[in-house]
C-alpha atoms as a PDB file:
ATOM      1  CA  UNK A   1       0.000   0.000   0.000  1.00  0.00           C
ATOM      2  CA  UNK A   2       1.586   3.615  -0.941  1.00  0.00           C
ATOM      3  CA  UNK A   3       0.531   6.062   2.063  1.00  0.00           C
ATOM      4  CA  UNK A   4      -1.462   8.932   1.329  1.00  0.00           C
ATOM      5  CA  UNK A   5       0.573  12.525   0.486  1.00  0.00           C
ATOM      6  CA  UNK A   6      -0.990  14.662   3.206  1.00  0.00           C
ATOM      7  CA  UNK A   7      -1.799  17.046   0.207  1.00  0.00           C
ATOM      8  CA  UNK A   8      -4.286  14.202  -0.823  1.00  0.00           C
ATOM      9  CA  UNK A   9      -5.454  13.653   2.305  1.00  0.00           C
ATOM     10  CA  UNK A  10      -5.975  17.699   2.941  1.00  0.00           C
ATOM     11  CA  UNK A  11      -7.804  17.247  -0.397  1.00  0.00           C
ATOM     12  CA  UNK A  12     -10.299  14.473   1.334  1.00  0.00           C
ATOM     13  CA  UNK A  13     -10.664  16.538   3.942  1.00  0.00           C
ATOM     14  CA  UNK A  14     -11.963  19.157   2.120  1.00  0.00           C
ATOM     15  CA  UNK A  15     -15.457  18.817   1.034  1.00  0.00           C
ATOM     16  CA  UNK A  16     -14.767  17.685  -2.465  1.00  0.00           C
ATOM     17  CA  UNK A  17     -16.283  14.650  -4.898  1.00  0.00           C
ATOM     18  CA  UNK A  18     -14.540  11.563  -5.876  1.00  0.00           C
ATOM     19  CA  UNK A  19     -14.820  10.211  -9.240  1.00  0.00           C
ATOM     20  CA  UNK A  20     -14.753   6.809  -8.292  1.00  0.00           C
ATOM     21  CA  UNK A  21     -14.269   3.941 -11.211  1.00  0.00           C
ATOM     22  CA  UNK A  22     -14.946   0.230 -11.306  1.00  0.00           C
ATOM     23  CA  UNK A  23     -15.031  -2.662 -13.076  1.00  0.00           C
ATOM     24  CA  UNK A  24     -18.112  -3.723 -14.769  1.00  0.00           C
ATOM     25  CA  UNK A  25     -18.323  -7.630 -15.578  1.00  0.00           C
ATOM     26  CA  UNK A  26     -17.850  -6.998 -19.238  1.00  0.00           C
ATOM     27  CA  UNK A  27     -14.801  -4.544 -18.017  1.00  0.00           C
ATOM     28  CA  UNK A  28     -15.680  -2.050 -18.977  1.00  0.00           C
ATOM     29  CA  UNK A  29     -15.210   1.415 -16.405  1.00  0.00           C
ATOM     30  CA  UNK A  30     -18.285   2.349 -14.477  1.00  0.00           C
ATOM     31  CA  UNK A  31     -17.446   6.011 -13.163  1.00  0.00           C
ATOM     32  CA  UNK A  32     -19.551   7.513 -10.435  1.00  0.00           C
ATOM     33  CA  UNK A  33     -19.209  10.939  -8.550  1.00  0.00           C
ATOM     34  CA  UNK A  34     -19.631  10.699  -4.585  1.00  0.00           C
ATOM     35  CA  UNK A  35     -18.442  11.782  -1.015  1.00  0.00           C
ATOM     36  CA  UNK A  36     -14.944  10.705  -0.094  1.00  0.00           C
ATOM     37  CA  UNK A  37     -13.304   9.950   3.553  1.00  0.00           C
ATOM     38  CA  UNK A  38     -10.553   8.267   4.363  1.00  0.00           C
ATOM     39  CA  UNK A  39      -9.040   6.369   7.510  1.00  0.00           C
ATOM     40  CA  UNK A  40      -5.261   6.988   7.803  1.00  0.00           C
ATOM     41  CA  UNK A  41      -3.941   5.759   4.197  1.00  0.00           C
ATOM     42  CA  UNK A  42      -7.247   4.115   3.345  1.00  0.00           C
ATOM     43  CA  UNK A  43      -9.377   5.463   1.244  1.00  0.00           C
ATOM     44  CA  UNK A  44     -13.573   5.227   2.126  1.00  0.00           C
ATOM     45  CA  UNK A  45     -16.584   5.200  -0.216  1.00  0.00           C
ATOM     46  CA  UNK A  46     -19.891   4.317   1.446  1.00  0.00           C
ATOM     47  CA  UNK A  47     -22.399   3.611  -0.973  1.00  0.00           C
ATOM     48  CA  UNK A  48     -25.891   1.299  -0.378  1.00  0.00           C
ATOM     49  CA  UNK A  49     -25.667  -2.497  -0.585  1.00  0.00           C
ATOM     50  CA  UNK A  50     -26.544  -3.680  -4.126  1.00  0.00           C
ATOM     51  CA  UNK A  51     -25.770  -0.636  -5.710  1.00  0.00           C
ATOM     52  CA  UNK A  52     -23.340  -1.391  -8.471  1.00  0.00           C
ATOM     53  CA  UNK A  53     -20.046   0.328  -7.163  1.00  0.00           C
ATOM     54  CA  UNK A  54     -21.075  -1.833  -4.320  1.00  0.00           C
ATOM     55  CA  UNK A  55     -21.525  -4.820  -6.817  1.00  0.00           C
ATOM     56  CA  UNK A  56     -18.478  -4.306  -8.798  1.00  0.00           C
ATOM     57  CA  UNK A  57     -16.109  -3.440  -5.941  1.00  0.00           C
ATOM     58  CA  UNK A  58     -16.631  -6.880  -4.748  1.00  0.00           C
ATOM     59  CA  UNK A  59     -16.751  -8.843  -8.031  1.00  0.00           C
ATOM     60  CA  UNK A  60     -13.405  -6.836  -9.083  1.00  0.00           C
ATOM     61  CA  UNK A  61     -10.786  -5.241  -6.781  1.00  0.00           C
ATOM     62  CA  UNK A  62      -9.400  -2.437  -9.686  1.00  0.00           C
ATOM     63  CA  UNK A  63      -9.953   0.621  -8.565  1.00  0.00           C
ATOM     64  CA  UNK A  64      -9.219   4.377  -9.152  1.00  0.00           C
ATOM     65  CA  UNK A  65     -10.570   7.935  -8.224  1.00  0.00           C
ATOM     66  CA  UNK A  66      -9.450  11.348  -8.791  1.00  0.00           C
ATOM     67  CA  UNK A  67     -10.396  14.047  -6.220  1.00  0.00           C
ATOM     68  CA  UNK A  68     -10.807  17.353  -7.390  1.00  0.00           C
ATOM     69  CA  UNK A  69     -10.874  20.789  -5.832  1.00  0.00           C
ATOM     70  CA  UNK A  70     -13.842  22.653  -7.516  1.00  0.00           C
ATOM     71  CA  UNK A  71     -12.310  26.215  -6.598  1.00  0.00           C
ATOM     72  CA  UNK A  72      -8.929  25.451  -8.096  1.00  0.00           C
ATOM     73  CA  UNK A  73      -9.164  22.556 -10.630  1.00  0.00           C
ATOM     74  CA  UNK A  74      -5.226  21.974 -10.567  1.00  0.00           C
ATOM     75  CA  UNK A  75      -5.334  21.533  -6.895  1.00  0.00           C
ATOM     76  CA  UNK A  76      -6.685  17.250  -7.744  1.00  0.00           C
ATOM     77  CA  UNK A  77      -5.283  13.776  -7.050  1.00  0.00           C
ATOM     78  CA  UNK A  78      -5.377  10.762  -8.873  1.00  0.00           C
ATOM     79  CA  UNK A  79      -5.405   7.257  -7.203  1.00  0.00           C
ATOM     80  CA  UNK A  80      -5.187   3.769  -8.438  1.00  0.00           C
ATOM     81  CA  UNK A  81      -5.890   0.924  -6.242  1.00  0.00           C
ATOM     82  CA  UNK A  82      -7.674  -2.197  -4.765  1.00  0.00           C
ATOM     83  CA  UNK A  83     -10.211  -2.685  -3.033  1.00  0.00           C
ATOM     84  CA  UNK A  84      -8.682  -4.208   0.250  1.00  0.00           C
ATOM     85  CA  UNK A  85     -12.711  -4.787   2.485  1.00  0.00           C
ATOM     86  CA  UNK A  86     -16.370  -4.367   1.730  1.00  0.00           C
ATOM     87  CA  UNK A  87     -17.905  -4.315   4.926  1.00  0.00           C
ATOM     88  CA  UNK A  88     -21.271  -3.440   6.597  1.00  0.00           C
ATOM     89  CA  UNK A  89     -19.087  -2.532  10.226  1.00  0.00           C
ATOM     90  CA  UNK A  90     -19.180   1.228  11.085  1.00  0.00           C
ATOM     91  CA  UNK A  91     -20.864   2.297   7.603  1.00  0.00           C
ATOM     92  CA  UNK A  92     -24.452   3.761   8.567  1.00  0.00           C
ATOM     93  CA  UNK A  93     -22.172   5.554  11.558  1.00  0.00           C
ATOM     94  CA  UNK A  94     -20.135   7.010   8.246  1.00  0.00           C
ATOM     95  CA  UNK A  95     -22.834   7.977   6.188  1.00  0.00           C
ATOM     96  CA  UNK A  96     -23.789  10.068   9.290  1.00  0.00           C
ATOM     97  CA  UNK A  97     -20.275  11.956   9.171  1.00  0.00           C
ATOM     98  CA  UNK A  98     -20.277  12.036   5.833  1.00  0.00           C
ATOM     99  CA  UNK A  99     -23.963  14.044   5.807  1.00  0.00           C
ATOM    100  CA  UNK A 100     -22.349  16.298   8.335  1.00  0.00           C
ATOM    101  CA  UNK A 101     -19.288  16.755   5.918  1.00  0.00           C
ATOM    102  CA  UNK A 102     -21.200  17.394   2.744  1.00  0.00           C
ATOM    103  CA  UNK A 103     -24.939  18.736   3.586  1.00  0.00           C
ATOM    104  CA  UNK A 104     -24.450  20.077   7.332  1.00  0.00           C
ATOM    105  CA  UNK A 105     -26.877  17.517   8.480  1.00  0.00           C
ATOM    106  CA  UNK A 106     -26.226  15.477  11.772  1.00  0.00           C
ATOM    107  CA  UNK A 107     -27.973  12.739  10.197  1.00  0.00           C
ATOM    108  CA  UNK A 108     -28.200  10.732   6.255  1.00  0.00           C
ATOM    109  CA  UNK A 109     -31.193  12.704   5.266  1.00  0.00           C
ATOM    110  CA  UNK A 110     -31.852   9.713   2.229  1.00  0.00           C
ATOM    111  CA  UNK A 111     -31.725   7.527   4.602  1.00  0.00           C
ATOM    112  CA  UNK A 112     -34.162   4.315   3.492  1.00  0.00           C
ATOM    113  CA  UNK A 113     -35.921   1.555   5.690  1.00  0.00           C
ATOM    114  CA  UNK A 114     -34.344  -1.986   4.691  1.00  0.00           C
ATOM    115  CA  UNK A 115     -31.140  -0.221   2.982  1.00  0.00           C
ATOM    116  CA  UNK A 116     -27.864  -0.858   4.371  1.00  0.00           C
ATOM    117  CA  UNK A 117     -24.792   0.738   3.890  1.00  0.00           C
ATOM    118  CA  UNK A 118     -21.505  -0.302   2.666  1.00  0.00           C
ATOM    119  CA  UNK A 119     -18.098   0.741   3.409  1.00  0.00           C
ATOM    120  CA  UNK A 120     -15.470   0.358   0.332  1.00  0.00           C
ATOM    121  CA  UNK A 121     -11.962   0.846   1.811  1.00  0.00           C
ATOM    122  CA  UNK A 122      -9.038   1.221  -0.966  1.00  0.00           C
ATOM    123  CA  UNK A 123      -5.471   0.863  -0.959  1.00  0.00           C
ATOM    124  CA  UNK A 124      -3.639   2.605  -3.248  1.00  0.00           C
ATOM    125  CA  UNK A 125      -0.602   1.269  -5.409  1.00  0.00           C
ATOM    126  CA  UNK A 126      -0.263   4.908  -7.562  1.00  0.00           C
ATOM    127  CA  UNK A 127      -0.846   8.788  -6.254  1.00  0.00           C
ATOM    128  CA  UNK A 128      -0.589  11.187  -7.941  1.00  0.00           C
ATOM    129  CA  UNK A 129      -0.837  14.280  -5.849  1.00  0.00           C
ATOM    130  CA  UNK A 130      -2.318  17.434  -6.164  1.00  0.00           C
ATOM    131  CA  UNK A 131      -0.084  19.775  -9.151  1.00  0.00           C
ATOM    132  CA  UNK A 132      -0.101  22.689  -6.559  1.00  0.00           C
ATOM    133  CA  UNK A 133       1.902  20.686  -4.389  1.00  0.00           C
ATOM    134  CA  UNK A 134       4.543  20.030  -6.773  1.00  0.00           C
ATOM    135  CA  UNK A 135       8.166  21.421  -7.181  1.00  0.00           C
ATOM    136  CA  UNK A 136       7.051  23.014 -10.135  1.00  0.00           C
ATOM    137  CA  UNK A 137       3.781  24.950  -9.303  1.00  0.00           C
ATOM    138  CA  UNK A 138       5.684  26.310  -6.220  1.00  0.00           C
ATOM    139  CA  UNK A 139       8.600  27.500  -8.746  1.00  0.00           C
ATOM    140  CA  UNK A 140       6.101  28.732 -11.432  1.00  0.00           C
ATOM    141  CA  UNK A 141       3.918  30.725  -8.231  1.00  0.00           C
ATOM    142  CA  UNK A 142       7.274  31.906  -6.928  1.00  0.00           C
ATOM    143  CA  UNK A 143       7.945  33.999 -10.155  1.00  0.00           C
ATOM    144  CA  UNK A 144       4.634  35.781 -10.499  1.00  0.00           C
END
Protein backbone atom coordinates (compact mmCIF):
# COMPACT_ATOMS: atom_id res chain seq x y z
CA UNK A 1 0.00 0.00 0.00
CA UNK A 2 1.59 3.61 -0.94
CA UNK A 3 0.53 6.06 2.06
CA UNK A 4 -1.46 8.93 1.33
CA UNK A 5 0.57 12.52 0.49
CA UNK A 6 -0.99 14.66 3.21
CA UNK A 7 -1.80 17.05 0.21
CA UNK A 8 -4.29 14.20 -0.82
CA UNK A 9 -5.45 13.65 2.31
CA UNK A 10 -5.98 17.70 2.94
CA UNK A 11 -7.80 17.25 -0.40
CA UNK A 12 -10.30 14.47 1.33
CA UNK A 13 -10.66 16.54 3.94
CA UNK A 14 -11.96 19.16 2.12
CA UNK A 15 -15.46 18.82 1.03
CA UNK A 16 -14.77 17.68 -2.47
CA UNK A 17 -16.28 14.65 -4.90
CA UNK A 18 -14.54 11.56 -5.88
CA UNK A 19 -14.82 10.21 -9.24
CA UNK A 20 -14.75 6.81 -8.29
CA UNK A 21 -14.27 3.94 -11.21
CA UNK A 22 -14.95 0.23 -11.31
CA UNK A 23 -15.03 -2.66 -13.08
CA UNK A 24 -18.11 -3.72 -14.77
CA UNK A 25 -18.32 -7.63 -15.58
CA UNK A 26 -17.85 -7.00 -19.24
CA UNK A 27 -14.80 -4.54 -18.02
CA UNK A 28 -15.68 -2.05 -18.98
CA UNK A 29 -15.21 1.42 -16.41
CA UNK A 30 -18.28 2.35 -14.48
CA UNK A 31 -17.45 6.01 -13.16
CA UNK A 32 -19.55 7.51 -10.44
CA UNK A 33 -19.21 10.94 -8.55
CA UNK A 34 -19.63 10.70 -4.58
CA UNK A 35 -18.44 11.78 -1.01
CA UNK A 36 -14.94 10.71 -0.09
CA UNK A 37 -13.30 9.95 3.55
CA UNK A 38 -10.55 8.27 4.36
CA UNK A 39 -9.04 6.37 7.51
CA UNK A 40 -5.26 6.99 7.80
CA UNK A 41 -3.94 5.76 4.20
CA UNK A 42 -7.25 4.11 3.34
CA UNK A 43 -9.38 5.46 1.24
CA UNK A 44 -13.57 5.23 2.13
CA UNK A 45 -16.58 5.20 -0.22
CA UNK A 46 -19.89 4.32 1.45
CA UNK A 47 -22.40 3.61 -0.97
CA UNK A 48 -25.89 1.30 -0.38
CA UNK A 49 -25.67 -2.50 -0.59
CA UNK A 50 -26.54 -3.68 -4.13
CA UNK A 51 -25.77 -0.64 -5.71
CA UNK A 52 -23.34 -1.39 -8.47
CA UNK A 53 -20.05 0.33 -7.16
CA UNK A 54 -21.07 -1.83 -4.32
CA UNK A 55 -21.52 -4.82 -6.82
CA UNK A 56 -18.48 -4.31 -8.80
CA UNK A 57 -16.11 -3.44 -5.94
CA UNK A 58 -16.63 -6.88 -4.75
CA UNK A 59 -16.75 -8.84 -8.03
CA UNK A 60 -13.41 -6.84 -9.08
CA UNK A 61 -10.79 -5.24 -6.78
CA UNK A 62 -9.40 -2.44 -9.69
CA UNK A 63 -9.95 0.62 -8.57
CA UNK A 64 -9.22 4.38 -9.15
CA UNK A 65 -10.57 7.94 -8.22
CA UNK A 66 -9.45 11.35 -8.79
CA UNK A 67 -10.40 14.05 -6.22
CA UNK A 68 -10.81 17.35 -7.39
CA UNK A 69 -10.87 20.79 -5.83
CA UNK A 70 -13.84 22.65 -7.52
CA UNK A 71 -12.31 26.21 -6.60
CA UNK A 72 -8.93 25.45 -8.10
CA UNK A 73 -9.16 22.56 -10.63
CA UNK A 74 -5.23 21.97 -10.57
CA UNK A 75 -5.33 21.53 -6.90
CA UNK A 76 -6.68 17.25 -7.74
CA UNK A 77 -5.28 13.78 -7.05
CA UNK A 78 -5.38 10.76 -8.87
CA UNK A 79 -5.40 7.26 -7.20
CA UNK A 80 -5.19 3.77 -8.44
CA UNK A 81 -5.89 0.92 -6.24
CA UNK A 82 -7.67 -2.20 -4.77
CA UNK A 83 -10.21 -2.69 -3.03
CA UNK A 84 -8.68 -4.21 0.25
CA UNK A 85 -12.71 -4.79 2.49
CA UNK A 86 -16.37 -4.37 1.73
CA UNK A 87 -17.90 -4.32 4.93
CA UNK A 88 -21.27 -3.44 6.60
CA UNK A 89 -19.09 -2.53 10.23
CA UNK A 90 -19.18 1.23 11.09
CA UNK A 91 -20.86 2.30 7.60
CA UNK A 92 -24.45 3.76 8.57
CA UNK A 93 -22.17 5.55 11.56
CA UNK A 94 -20.13 7.01 8.25
CA UNK A 95 -22.83 7.98 6.19
CA UNK A 96 -23.79 10.07 9.29
CA UNK A 97 -20.28 11.96 9.17
CA UNK A 98 -20.28 12.04 5.83
CA UNK A 99 -23.96 14.04 5.81
CA UNK A 100 -22.35 16.30 8.34
CA UNK A 101 -19.29 16.76 5.92
CA UNK A 102 -21.20 17.39 2.74
CA UNK A 103 -24.94 18.74 3.59
CA UNK A 104 -24.45 20.08 7.33
CA UNK A 105 -26.88 17.52 8.48
CA UNK A 106 -26.23 15.48 11.77
CA UNK A 107 -27.97 12.74 10.20
CA UNK A 108 -28.20 10.73 6.26
CA UNK A 109 -31.19 12.70 5.27
CA UNK A 110 -31.85 9.71 2.23
CA UNK A 111 -31.72 7.53 4.60
CA UNK A 112 -34.16 4.32 3.49
CA UNK A 113 -35.92 1.55 5.69
CA UNK A 114 -34.34 -1.99 4.69
CA UNK A 115 -31.14 -0.22 2.98
CA UNK A 116 -27.86 -0.86 4.37
CA UNK A 117 -24.79 0.74 3.89
CA UNK A 118 -21.51 -0.30 2.67
CA UNK A 119 -18.10 0.74 3.41
CA UNK A 120 -15.47 0.36 0.33
CA UNK A 121 -11.96 0.85 1.81
CA UNK A 122 -9.04 1.22 -0.97
CA UNK A 123 -5.47 0.86 -0.96
CA UNK A 124 -3.64 2.60 -3.25
CA UNK A 125 -0.60 1.27 -5.41
CA UNK A 126 -0.26 4.91 -7.56
CA UNK A 127 -0.85 8.79 -6.25
CA UNK A 128 -0.59 11.19 -7.94
CA UNK A 129 -0.84 14.28 -5.85
CA UNK A 130 -2.32 17.43 -6.16
CA UNK A 131 -0.08 19.78 -9.15
CA UNK A 132 -0.10 22.69 -6.56
CA UNK A 133 1.90 20.69 -4.39
CA UNK A 134 4.54 20.03 -6.77
CA UNK A 135 8.17 21.42 -7.18
CA UNK A 136 7.05 23.01 -10.14
CA UNK A 137 3.78 24.95 -9.30
CA UNK A 138 5.68 26.31 -6.22
CA UNK A 139 8.60 27.50 -8.75
CA UNK A 140 6.10 28.73 -11.43
CA UNK A 141 3.92 30.73 -8.23
CA UNK A 142 7.27 31.91 -6.93
CA UNK A 143 7.95 34.00 -10.15
CA UNK A 144 4.63 35.78 -10.50
Amino acid sequence: MKPLPDAVKALIEAKTYANVATLMPDGSPHVTQTWVDHEGDLILINTFEGSQKHRNAVRSPKIALDICDPTSPYNMAVIRGRVKEVTFDGAEEHIDKMAKKYTGHDKYQMRRAGVRRVLIKIEASHVTAPFTDSPRWKAWKAQK
